[in-house]
C-alpha atoms as a PDB file:
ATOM      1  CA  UNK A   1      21.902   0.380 -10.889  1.00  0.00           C
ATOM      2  CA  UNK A   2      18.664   1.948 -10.232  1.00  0.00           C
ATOM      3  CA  UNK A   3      18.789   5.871  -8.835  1.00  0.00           C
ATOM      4  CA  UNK A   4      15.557   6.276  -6.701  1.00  0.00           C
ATOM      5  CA  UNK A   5      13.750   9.851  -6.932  1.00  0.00           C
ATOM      6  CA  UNK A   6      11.332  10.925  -4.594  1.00  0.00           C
ATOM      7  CA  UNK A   7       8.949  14.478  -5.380  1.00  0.00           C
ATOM      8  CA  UNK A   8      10.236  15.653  -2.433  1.00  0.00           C
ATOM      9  CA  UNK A   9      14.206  14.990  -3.250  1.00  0.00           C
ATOM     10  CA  UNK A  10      13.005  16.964  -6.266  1.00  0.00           C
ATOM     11  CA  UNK A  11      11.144  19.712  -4.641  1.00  0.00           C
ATOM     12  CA  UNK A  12      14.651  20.520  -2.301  1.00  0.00           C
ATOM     13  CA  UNK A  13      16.215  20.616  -6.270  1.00  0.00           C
ATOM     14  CA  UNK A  14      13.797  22.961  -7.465  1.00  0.00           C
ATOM     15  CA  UNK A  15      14.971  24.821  -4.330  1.00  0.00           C
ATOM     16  CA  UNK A  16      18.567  25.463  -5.199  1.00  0.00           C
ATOM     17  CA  UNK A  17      17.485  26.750  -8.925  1.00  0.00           C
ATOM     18  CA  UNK A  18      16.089  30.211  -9.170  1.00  0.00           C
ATOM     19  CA  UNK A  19      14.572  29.411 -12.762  1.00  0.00           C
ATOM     20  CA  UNK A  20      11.785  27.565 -13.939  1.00  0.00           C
ATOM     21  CA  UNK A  21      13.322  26.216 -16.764  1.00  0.00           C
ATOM     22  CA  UNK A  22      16.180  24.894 -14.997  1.00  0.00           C
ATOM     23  CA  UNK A  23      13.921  23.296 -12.753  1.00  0.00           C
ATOM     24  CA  UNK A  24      12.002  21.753 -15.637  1.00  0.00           C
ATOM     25  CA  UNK A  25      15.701  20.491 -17.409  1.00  0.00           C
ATOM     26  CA  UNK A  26      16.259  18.847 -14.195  1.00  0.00           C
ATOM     27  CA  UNK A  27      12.934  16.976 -14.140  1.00  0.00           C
ATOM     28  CA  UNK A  28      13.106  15.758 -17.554  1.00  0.00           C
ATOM     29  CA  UNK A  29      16.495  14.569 -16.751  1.00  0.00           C
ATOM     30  CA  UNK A  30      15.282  12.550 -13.703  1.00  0.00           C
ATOM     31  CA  UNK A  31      12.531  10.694 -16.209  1.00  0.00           C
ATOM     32  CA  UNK A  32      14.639  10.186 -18.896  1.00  0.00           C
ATOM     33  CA  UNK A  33      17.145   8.628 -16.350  1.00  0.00           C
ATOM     34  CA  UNK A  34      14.026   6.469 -14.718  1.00  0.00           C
ATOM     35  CA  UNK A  35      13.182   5.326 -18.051  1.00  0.00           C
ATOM     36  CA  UNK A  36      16.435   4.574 -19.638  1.00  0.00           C
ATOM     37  CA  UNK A  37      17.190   2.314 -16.250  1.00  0.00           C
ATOM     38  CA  UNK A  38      13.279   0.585 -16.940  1.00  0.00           C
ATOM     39  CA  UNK A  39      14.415  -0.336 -19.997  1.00  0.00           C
ATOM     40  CA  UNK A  40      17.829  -1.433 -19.993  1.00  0.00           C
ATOM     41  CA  UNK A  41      16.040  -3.560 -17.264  1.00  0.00           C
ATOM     42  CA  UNK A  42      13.969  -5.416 -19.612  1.00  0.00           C
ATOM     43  CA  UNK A  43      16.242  -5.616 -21.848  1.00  0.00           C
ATOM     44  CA  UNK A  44      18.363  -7.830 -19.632  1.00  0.00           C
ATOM     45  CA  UNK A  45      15.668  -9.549 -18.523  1.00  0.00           C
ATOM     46  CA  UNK A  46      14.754 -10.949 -21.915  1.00  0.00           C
ATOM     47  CA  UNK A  47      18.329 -11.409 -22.446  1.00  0.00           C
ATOM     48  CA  UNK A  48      18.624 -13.293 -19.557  1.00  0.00           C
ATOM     49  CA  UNK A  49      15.941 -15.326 -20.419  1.00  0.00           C
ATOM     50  CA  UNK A  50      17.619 -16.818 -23.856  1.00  0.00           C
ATOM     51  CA  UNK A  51      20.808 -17.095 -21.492  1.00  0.00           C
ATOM     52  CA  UNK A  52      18.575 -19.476 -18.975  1.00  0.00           C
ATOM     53  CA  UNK A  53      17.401 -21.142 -22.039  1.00  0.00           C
ATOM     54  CA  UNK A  54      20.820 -21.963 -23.304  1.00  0.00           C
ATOM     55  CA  UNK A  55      22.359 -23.402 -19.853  1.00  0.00           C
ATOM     56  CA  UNK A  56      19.100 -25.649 -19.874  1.00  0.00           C
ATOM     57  CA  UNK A  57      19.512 -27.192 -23.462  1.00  0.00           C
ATOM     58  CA  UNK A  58      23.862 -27.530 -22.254  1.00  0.00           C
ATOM     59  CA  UNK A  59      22.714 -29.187 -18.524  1.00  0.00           C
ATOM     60  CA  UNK A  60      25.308 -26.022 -17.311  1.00  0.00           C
ATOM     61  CA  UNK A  61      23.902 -25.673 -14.214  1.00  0.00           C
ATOM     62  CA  UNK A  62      26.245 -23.069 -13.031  1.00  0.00           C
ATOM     63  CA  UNK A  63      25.174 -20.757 -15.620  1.00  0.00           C
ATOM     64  CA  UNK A  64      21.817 -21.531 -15.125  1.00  0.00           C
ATOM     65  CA  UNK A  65      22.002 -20.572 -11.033  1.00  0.00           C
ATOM     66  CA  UNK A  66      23.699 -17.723 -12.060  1.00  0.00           C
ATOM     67  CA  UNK A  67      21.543 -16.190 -14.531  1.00  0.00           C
ATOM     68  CA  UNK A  68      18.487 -17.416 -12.250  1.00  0.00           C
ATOM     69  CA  UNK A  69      19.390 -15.319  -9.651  1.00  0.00           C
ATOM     70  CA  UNK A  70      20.067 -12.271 -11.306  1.00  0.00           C
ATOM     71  CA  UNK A  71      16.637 -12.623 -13.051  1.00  0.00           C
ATOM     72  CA  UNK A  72      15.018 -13.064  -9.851  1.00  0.00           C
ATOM     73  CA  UNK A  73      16.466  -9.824  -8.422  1.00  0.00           C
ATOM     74  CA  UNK A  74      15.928  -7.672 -11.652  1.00  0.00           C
ATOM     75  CA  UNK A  75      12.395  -9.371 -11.672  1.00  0.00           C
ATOM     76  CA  UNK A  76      11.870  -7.762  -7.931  1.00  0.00           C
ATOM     77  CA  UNK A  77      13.172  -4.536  -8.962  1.00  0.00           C
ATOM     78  CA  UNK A  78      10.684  -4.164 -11.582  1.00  0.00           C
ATOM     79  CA  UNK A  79       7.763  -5.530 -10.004  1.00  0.00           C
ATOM     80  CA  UNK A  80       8.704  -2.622  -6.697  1.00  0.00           C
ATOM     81  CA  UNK A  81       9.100  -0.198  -9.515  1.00  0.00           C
ATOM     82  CA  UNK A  82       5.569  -1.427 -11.386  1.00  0.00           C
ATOM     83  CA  UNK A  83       3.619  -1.603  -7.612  1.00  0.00           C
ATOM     84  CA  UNK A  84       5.579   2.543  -7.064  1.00  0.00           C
ATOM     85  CA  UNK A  85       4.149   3.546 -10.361  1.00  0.00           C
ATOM     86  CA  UNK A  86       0.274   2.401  -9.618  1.00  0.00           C
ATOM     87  CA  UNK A  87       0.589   4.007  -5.948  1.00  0.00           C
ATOM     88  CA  UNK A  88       1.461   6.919  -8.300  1.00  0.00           C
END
């Protein structure tokens, strides 16, 4: 789901473009991409949160190791992307 962008992956982009503001376009495509992904993130998360909520009140236990686990590795994404972002 995630796309991950390095300054140096964009560096060899700014490369292939002879002009600044194609560089920049580029750039503001890569955050706007970064962000739309950090928030469609949360947005599941919470989501998946009323979901967890719902298989506990209907003892669906299937459901709930289900949604668990895809919480857990969303959860991990965000926390590696949180801990990249400080480092930044």
């Amino acid at each position: 789901m995630d796309k991950y962008y390095s300054y140096t992956d964009f560096l060899k982009a700014v490369g292939h473009y002879q002009h600044a503001n194609e560089s920049e376009k580029l750039l503001n495509e890569i955050y706007l991409d970064l962000f739309l992904n950090s928030m469609q993130r949360l947005q599941r998360i919470d989501q998946l949160k009323d979901l967890i909520d719902r298989a506990l009140d209907e003892r669906d236990k299937e459901a709930f190791l289900a949604y668990t686990a895809e919480l857990n590795e969303l959860q991990e994404t965000q926390e590696l992307e949180d801990a990249q972002e400080a480092v930044n």
